[in-house]
N, C-alpha and C. Protein backbone atom coordinates (compact mmCIF):
# COMPACT_ATOMS: atom_id res chain seq x y z
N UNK A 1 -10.56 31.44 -53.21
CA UNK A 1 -10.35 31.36 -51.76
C UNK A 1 -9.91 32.71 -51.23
N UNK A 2 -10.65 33.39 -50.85
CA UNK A 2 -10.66 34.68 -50.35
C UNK A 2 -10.29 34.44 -48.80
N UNK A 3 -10.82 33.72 -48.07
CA UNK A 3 -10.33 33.40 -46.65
C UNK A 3 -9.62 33.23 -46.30
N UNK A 4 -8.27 33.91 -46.77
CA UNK A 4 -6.98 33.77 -46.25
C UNK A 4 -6.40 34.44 -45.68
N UNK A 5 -5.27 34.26 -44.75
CA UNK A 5 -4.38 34.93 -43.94
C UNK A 5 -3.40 34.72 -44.04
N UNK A 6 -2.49 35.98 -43.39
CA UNK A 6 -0.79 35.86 -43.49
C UNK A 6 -0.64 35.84 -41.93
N UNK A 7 0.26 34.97 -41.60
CA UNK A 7 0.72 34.84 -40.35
C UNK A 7 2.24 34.54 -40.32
N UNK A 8 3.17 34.94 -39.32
CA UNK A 8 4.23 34.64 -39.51
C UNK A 8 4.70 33.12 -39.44
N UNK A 9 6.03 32.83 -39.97
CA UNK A 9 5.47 31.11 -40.16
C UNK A 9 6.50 30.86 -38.67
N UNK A 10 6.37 28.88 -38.43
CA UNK A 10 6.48 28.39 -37.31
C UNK A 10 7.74 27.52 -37.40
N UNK A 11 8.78 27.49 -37.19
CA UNK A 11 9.70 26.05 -37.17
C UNK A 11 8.58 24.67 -38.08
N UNK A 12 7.28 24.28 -37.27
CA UNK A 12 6.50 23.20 -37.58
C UNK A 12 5.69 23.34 -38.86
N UNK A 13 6.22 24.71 -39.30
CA UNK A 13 5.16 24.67 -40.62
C UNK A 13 6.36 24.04 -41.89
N UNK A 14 7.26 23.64 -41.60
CA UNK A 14 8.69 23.53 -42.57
C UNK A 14 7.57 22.22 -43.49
N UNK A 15 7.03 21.47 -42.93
CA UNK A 15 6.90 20.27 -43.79
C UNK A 15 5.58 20.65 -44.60
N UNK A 16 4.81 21.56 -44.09
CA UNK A 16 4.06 22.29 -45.29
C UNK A 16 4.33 22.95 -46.24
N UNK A 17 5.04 23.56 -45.85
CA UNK A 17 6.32 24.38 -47.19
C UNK A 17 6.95 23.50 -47.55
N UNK A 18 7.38 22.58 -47.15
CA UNK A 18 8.02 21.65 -47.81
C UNK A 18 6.88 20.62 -49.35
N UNK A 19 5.40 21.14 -48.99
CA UNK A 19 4.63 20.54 -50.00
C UNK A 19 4.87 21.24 -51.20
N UNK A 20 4.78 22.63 -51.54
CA UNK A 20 5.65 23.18 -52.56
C UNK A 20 6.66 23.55 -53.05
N UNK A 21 7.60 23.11 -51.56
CA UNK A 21 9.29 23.85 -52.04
C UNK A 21 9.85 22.73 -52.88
N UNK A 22 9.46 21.44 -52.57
CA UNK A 22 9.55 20.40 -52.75
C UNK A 22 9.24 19.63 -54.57
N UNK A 23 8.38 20.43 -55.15
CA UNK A 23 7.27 19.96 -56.10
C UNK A 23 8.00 20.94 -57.71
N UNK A 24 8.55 19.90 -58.24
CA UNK A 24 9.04 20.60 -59.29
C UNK A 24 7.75 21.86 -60.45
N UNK A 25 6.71 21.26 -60.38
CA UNK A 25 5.98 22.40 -60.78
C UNK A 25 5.75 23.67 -60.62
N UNK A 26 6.07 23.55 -59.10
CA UNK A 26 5.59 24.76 -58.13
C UNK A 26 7.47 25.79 -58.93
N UNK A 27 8.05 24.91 -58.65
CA UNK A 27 9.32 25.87 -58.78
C UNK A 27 9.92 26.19 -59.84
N UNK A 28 9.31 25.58 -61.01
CA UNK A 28 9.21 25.76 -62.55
C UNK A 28 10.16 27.09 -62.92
N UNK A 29 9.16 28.11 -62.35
CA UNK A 29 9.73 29.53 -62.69
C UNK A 29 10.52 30.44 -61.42
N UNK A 30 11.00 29.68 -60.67
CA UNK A 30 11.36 30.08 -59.56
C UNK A 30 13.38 29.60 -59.59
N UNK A 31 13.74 30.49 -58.90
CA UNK A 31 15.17 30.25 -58.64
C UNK A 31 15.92 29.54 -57.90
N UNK A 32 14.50 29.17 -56.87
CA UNK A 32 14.84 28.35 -56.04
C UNK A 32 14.55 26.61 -56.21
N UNK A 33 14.61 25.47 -55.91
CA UNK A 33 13.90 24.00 -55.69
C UNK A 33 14.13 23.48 -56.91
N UNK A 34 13.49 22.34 -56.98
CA UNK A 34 12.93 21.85 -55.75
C UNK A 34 14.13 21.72 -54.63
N UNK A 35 13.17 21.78 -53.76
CA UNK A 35 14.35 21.93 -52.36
C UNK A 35 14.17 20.31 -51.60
N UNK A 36 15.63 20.09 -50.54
CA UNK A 36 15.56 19.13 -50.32
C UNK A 36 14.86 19.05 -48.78
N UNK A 37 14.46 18.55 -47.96
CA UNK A 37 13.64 18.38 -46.19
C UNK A 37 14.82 19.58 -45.81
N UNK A 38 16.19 19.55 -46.07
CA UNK A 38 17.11 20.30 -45.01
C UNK A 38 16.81 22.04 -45.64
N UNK A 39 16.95 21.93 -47.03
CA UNK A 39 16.77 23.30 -47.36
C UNK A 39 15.45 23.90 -47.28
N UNK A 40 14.50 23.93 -47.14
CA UNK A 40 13.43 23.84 -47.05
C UNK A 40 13.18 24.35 -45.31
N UNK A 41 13.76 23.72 -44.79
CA UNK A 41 13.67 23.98 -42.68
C UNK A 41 15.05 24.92 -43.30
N UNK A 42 15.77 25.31 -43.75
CA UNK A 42 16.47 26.44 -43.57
C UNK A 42 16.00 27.55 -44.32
N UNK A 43 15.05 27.24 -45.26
CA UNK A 43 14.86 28.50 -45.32
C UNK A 43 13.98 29.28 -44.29
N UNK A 44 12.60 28.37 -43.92
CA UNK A 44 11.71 28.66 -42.55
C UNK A 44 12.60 29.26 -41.52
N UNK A 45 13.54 28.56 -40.81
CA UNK A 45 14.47 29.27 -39.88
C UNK A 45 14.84 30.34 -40.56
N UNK A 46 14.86 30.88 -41.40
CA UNK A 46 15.89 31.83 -42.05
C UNK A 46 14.37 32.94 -42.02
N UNK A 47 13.46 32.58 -42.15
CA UNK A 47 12.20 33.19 -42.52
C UNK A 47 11.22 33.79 -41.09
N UNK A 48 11.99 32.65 -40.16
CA UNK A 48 11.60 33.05 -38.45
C UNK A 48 12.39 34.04 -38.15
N UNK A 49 13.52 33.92 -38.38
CA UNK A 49 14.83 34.83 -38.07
C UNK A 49 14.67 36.28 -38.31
N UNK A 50 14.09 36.47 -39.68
CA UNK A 50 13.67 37.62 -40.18
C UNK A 50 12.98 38.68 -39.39
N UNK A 51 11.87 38.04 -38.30
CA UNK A 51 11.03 38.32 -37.77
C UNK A 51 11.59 39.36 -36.49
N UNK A 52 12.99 38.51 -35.80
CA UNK A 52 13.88 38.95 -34.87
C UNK A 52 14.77 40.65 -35.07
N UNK A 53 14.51 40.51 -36.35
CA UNK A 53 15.10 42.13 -36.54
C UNK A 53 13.69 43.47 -36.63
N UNK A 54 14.06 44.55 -35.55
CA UNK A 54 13.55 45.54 -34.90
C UNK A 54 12.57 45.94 -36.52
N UNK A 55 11.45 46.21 -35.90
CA UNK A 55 10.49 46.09 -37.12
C UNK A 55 11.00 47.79 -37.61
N UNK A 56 11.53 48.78 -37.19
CA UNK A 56 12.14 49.95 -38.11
C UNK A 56 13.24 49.53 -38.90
N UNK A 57 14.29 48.95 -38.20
CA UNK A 57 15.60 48.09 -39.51
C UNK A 57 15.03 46.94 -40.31
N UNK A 58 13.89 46.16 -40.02
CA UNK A 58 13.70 44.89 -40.89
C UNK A 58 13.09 45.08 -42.61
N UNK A 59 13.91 44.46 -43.57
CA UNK A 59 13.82 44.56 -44.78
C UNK A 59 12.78 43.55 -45.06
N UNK A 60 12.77 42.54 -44.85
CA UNK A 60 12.04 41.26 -44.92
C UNK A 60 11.35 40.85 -44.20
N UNK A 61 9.94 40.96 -44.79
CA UNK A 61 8.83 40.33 -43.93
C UNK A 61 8.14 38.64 -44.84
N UNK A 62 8.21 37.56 -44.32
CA UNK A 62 7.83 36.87 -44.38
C UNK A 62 6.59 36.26 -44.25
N UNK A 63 5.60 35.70 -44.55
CA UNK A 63 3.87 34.96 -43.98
C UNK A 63 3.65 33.81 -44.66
N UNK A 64 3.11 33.03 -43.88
CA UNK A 64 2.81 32.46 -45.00
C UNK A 64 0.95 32.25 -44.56
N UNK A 65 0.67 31.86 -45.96
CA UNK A 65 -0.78 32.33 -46.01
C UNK A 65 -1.77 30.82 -45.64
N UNK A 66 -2.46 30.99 -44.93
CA UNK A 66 -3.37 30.35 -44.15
C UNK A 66 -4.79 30.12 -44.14
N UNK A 67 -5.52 28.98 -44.81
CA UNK A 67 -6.62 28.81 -44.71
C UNK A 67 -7.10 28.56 -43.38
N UNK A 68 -8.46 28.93 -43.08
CA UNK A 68 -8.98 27.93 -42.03
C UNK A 68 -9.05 26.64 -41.62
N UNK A 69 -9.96 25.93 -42.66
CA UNK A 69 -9.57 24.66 -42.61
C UNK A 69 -8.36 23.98 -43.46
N UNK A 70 -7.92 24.52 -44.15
CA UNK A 70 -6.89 23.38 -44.83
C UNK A 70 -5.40 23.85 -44.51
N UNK A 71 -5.48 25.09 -43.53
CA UNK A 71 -3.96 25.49 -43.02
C UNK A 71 -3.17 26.13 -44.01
N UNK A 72 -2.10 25.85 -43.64
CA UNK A 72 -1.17 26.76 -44.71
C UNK A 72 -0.89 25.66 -46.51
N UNK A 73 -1.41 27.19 -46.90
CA UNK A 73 -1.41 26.79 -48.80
C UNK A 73 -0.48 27.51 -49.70
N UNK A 74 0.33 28.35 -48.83
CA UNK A 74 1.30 29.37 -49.15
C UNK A 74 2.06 30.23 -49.09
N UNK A 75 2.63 31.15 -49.27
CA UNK A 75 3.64 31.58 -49.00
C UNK A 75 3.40 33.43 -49.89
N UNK A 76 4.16 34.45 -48.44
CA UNK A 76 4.14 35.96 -49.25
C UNK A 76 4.94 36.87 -48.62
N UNK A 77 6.32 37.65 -49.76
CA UNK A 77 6.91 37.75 -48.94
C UNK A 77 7.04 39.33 -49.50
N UNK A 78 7.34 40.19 -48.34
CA UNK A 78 7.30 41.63 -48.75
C UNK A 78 8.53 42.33 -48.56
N UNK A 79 9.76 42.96 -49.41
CA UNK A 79 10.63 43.31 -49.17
C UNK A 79 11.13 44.78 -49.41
N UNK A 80 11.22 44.98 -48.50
CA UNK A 80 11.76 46.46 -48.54
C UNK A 80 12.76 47.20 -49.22
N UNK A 81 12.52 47.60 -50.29
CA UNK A 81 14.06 47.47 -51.26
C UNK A 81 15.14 49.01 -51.18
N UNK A 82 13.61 50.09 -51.08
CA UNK A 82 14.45 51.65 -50.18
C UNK A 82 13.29 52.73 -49.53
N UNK A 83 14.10 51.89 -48.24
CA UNK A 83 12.87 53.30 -47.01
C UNK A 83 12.75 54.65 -47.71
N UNK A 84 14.09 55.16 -47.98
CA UNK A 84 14.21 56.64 -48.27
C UNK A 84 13.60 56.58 -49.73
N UNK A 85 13.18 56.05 -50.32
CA UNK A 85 11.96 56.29 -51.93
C UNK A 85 10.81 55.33 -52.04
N UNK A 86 10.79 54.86 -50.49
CA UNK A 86 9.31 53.87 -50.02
C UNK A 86 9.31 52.83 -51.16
N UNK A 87 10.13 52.53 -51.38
CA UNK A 87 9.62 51.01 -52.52
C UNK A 87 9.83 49.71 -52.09
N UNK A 88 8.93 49.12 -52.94
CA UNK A 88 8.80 47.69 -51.82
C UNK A 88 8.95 46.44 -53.03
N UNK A 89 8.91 45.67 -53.03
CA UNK A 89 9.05 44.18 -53.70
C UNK A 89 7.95 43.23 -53.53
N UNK A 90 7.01 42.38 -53.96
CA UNK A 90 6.31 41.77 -53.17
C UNK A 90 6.77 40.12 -53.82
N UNK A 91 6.38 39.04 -53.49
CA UNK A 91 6.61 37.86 -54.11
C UNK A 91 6.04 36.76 -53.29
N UNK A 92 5.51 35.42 -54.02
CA UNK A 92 4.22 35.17 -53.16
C UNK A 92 4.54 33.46 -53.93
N UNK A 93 3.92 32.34 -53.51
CA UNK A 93 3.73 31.27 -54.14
C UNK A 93 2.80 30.48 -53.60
N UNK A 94 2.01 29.52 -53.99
CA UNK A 94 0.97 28.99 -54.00
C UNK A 94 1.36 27.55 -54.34
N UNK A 95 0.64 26.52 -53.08
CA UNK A 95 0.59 24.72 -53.37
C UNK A 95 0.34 24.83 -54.72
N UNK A 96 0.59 23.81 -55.35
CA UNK A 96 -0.11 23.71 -57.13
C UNK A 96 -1.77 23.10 -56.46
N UNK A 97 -1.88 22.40 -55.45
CA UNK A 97 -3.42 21.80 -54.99
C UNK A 97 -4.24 22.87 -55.04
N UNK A 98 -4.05 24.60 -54.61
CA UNK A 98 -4.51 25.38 -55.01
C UNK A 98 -4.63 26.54 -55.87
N UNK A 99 -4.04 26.03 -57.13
CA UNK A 99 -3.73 26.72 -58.57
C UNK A 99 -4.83 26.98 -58.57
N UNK A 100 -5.61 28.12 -59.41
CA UNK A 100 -6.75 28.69 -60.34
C UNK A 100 -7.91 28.50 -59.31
N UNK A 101 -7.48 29.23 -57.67
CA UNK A 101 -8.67 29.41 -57.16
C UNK A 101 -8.09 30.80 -55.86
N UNK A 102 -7.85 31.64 -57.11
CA UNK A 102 -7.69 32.98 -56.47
C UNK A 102 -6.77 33.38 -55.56
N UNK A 103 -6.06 32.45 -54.58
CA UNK A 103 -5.24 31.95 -53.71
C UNK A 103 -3.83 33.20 -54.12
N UNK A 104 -3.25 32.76 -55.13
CA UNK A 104 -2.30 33.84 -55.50
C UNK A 104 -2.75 35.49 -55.85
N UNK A 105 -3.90 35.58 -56.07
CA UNK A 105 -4.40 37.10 -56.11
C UNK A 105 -4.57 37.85 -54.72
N UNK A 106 -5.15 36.70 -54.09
CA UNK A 106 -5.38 37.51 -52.33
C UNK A 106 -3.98 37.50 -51.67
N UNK A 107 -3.33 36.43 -52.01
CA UNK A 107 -1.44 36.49 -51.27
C UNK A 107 -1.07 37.97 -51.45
N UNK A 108 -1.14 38.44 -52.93
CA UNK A 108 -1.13 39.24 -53.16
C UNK A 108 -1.20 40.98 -53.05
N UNK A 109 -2.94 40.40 -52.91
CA UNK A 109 -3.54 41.95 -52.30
C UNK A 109 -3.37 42.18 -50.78
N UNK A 110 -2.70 41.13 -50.25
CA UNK A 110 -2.52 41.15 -48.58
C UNK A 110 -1.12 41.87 -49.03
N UNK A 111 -0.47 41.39 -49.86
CA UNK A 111 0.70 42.07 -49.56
C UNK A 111 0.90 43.30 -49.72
N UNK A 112 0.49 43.86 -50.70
CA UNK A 112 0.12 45.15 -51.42
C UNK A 112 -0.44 45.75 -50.02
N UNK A 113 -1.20 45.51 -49.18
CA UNK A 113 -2.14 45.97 -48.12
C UNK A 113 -1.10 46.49 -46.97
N UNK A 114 -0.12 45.31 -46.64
CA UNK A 114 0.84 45.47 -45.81
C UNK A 114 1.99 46.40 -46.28
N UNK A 115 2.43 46.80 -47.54
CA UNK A 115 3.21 47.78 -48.26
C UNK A 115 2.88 49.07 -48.01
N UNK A 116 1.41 49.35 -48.35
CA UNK A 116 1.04 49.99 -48.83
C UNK A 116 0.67 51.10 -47.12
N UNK A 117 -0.08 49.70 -46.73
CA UNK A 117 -0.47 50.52 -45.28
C UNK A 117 0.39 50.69 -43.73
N UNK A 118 1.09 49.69 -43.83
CA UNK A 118 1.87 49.34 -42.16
C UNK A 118 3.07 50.21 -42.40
N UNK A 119 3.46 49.38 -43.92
CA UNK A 119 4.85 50.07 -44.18
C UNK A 119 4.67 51.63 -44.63
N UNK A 120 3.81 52.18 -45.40
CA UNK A 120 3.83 53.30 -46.03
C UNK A 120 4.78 53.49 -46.97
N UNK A 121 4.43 52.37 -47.92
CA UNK A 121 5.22 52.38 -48.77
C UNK A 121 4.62 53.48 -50.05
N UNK A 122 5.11 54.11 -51.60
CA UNK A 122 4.89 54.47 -52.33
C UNK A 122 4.77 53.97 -53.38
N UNK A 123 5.73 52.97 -54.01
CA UNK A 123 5.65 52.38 -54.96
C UNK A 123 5.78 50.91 -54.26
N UNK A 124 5.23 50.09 -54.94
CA UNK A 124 5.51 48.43 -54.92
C UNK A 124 5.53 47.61 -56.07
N UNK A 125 7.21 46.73 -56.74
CA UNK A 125 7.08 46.00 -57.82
C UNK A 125 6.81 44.44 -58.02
N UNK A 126 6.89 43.97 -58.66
CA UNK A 126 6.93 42.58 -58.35
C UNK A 126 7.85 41.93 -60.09
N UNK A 127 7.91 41.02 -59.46
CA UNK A 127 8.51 40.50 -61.61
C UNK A 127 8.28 38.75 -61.49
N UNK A 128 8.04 38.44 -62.31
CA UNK A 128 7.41 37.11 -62.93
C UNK A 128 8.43 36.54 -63.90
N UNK A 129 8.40 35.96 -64.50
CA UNK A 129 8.93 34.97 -65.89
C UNK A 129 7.89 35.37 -66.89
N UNK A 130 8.07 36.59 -68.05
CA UNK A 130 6.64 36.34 -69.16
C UNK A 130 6.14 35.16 -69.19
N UNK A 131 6.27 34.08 -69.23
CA UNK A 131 5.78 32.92 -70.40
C UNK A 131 5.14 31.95 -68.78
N UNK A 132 4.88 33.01 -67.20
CA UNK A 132 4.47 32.43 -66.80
C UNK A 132 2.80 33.19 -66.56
N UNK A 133 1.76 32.44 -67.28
CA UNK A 133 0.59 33.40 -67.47
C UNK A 133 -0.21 33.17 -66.06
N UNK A 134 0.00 32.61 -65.29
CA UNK A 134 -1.10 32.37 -63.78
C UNK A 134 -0.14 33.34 -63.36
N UNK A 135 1.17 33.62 -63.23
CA UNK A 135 1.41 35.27 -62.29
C UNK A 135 0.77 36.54 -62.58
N UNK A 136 1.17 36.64 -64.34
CA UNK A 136 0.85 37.85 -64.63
C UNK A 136 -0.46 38.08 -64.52
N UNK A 137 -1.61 37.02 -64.83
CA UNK A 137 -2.84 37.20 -63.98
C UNK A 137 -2.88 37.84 -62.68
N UNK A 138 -2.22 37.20 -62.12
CA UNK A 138 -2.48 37.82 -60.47
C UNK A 138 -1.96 39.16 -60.29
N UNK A 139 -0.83 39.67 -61.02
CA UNK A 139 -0.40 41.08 -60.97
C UNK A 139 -1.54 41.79 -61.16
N UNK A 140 -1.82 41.60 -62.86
CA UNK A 140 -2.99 42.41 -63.34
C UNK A 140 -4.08 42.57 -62.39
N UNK A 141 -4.71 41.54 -62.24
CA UNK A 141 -6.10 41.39 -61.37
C UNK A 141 -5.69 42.24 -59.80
N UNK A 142 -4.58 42.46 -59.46
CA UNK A 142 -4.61 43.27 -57.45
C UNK A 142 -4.24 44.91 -58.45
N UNK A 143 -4.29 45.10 -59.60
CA UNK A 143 -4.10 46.27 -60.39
C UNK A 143 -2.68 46.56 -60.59
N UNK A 144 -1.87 45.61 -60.88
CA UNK A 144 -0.37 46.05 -61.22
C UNK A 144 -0.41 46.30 -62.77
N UNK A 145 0.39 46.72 -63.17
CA UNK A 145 0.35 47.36 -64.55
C UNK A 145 2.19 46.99 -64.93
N UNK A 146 2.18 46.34 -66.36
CA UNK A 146 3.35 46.39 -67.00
C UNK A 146 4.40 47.02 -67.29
N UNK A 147 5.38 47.31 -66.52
CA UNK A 147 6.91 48.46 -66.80
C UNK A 147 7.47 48.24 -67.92
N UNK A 148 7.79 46.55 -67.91
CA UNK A 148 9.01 46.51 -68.83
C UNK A 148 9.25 44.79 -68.75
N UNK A 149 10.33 44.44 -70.02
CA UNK A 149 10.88 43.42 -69.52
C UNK A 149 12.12 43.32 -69.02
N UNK A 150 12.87 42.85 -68.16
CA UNK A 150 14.24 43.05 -68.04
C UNK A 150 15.05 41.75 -68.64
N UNK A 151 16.03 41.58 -69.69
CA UNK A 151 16.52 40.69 -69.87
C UNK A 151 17.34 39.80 -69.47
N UNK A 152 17.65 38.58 -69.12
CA UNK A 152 17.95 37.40 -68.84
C UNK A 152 18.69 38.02 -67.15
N UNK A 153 17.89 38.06 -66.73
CA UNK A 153 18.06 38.32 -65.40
C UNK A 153 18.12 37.48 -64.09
N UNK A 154 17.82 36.09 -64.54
CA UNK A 154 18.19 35.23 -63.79
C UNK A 154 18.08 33.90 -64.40
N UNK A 155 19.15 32.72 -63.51
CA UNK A 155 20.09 32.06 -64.28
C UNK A 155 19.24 30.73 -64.00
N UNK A 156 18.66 30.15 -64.66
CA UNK A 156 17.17 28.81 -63.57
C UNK A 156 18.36 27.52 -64.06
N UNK A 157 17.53 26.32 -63.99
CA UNK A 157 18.10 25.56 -64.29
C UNK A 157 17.94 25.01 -65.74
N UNK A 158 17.66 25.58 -65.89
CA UNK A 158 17.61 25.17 -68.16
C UNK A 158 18.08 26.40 -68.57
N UNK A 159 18.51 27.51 -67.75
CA UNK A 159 19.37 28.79 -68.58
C UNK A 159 18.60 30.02 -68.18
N UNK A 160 19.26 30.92 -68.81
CA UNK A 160 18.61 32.34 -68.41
C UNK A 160 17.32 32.69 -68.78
N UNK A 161 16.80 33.48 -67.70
CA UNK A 161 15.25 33.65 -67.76
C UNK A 161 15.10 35.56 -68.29
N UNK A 162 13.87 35.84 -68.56
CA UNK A 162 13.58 37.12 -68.55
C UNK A 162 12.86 37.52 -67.49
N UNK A 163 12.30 38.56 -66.97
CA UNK A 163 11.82 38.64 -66.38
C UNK A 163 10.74 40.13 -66.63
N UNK A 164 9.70 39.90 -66.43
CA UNK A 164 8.55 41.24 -66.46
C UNK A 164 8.47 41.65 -65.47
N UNK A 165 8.45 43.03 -65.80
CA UNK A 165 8.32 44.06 -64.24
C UNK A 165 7.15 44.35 -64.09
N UNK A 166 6.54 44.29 -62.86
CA UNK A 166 5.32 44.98 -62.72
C UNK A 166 5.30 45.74 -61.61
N UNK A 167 4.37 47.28 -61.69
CA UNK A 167 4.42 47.53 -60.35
C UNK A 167 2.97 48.35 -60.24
N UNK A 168 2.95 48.86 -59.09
CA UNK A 168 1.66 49.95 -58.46
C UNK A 168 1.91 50.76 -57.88
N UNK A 169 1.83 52.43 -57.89
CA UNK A 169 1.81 53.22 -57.01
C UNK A 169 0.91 53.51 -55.51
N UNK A 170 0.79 53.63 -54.37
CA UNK A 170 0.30 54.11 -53.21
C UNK A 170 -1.30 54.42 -53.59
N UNK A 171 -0.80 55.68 -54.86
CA UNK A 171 -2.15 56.56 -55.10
C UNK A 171 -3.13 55.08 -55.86
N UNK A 172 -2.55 54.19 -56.50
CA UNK A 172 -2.83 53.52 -57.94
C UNK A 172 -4.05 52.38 -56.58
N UNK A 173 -3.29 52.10 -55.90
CA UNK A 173 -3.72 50.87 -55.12
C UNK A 173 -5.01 51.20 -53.87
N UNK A 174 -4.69 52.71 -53.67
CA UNK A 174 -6.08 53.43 -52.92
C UNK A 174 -7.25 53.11 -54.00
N UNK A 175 -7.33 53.42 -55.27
CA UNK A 175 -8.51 53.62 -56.31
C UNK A 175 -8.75 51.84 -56.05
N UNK A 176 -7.90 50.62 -56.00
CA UNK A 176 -8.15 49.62 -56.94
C UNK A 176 -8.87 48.87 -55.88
N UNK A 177 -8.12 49.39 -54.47
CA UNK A 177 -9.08 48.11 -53.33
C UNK A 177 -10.45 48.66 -52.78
């Protein structure tokens, strides 16, 4: 599914996000969820809110990603981690209804797009769970390349996780799109 878009999200999109914030699969490797109807509309408000700070101070950009016909299937979020050495963060999630149909690669390369070009960013990382193989696909495939692992870096709910770094340089991401 290449036909996707990032748009900023709506108060009314909460119960679509709520189809994966919601879904213990989806949040498997995630720090967050499953979430409950209230957390879920707070994070959206929290994600509209974002939007309200002056686009030179704003760290956090939020979208969530948008089919034509089937509406929103996801979520991509781009964070600014230091203006003064242009580096950026990207992090993205996908309905499980649209697992293994490219969906998380284009979240992706939109984001990388928006880093790379609006922001002028230089470097951009991202980090996964190793042992989760549909991310590190999607790193690899928008051309991210392996740093490192960092150890038990965050705390899930069955215990500490690892986490793989991945990232792309400015120059790296001109050659790949």
């Amino acid at each position: 599914m290449t036909d996707l878009t990032l748009r900023p999200p709506r108060l009314e999109d909460w119960s679509r996000v709520h189809g994966w914030g919601s879904n213990e699969e989806a949040c498997r490797f995630q720090v967050w969820g499953p979430n409950s109807p209230d957390e879920t509309k707070a994070f959206v408000a929290g994600a509209i809110d974002s939007w309200d700070v002056p686009s030179d101070e704003r760290e956090r950009f939020v979208w969530l990603a948008e089919h034509a016909t089937d509406g929103v299937i996801g979520a991509g979020e781009l964070l600014l981690r230091s203006r003064r050495h242009r580096q950026g963060e990207i992090a993205y999630v996908v309905h499980p209804d649209y697992w293994g149909r490219g969906c998380g690669t284009r979240i992706a390369q939109l984001l990388l797009g928006q880093g790379f070009g609006s922001r002028g960013l230089h470097r951009i990382f991202a980090t996964c769970d190793p042992s989760n193989v549909a991310s590190i696909a999607v790193l690899e495939k928008t051309g991210m390349r392996v740093e490192g692992r960092m150890v038990q870096t965050l705390l899930l709910r069955d215990g500490w996780r690892d986490s793989a770094l991945y990232s792309i340089l400015e120059s790296e991401w001109s050659g790949v799109r």
